[in-house]
C-alpha atoms as a PDB file:
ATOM      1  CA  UNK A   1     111.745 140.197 -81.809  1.00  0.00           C
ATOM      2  CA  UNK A   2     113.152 137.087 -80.143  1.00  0.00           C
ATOM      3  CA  UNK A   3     116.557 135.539 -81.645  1.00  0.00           C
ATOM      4  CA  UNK A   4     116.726 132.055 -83.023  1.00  0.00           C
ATOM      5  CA  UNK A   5     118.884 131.451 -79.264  1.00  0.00           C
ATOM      6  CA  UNK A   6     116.098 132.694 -77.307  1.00  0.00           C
ATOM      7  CA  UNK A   7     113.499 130.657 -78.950  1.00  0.00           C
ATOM      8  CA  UNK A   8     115.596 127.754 -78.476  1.00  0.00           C
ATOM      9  CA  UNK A   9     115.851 128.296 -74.644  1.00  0.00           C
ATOM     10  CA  UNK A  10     111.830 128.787 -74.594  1.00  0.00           C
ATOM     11  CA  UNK A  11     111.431 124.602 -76.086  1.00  0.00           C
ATOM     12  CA  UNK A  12     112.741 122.775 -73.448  1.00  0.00           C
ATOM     13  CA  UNK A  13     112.263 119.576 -74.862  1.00  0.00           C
ATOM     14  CA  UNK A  14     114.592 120.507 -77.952  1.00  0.00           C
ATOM     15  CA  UNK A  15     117.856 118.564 -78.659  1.00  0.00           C
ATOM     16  CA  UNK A  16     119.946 122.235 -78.684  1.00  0.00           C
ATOM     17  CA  UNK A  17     118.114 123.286 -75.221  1.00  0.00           C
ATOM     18  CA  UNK A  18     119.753 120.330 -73.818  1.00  0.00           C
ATOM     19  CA  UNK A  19     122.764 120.578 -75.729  1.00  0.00           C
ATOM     20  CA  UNK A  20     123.257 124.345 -74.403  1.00  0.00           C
ATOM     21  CA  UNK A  21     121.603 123.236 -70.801  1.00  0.00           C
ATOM     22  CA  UNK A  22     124.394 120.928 -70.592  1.00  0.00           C
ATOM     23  CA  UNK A  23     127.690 122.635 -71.679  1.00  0.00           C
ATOM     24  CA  UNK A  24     126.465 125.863 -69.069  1.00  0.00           C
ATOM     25  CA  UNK A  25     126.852 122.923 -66.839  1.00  0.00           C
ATOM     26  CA  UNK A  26     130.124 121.720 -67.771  1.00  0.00           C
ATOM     27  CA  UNK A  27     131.072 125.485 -68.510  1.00  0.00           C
ATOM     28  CA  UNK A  28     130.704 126.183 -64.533  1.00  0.00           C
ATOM     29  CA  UNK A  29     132.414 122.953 -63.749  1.00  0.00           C
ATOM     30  CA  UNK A  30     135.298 122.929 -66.135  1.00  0.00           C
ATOM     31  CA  UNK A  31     135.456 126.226 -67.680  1.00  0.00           C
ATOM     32  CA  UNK A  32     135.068 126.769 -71.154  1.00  0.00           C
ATOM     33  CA  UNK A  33     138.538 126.436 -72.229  1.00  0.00           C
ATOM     34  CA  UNK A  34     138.547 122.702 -69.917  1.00  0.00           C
ATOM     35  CA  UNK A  35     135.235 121.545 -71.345  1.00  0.00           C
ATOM     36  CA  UNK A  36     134.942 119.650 -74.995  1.00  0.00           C
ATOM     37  CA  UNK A  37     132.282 118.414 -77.125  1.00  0.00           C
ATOM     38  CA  UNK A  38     133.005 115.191 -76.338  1.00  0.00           C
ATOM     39  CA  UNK A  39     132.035 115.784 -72.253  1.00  0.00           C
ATOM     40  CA  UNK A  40     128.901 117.774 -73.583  1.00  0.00           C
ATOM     41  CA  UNK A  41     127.514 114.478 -75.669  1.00  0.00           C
ATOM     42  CA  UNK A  42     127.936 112.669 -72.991  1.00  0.00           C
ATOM     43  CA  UNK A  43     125.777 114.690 -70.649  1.00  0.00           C
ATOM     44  CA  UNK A  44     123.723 115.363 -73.595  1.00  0.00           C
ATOM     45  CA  UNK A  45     122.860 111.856 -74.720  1.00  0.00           C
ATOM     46  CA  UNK A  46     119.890 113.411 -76.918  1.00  0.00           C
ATOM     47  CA  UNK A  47     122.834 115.493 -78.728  1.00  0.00           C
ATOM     48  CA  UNK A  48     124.257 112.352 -80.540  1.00  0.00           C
END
């Protein structure tokens, strides 16, 4: 059985797919401990 996460990743057109598509972004740019929510909004404009 899928998890609530996978689901997510399957609609790409979801506001948490592009939430999560963009802090894996920032994540490989800035490492996790570098990147805040802040920076992930504002890649995210959907998010807010």
């Amino acid at each position: 059985m899928p998890s609530p996460l996978d689901k997510t990743r399957k609609r790409h057109n979801s506001n948490k797919a592009g939430m999560l598509a963009a802090a894996r972004r920032l994540f490989g740019e800035y490492r996790f401990q570098d990147t805040t929510t802040r920076m992930i909004a504002k890649e995210e404009p959907s998010w807010r």
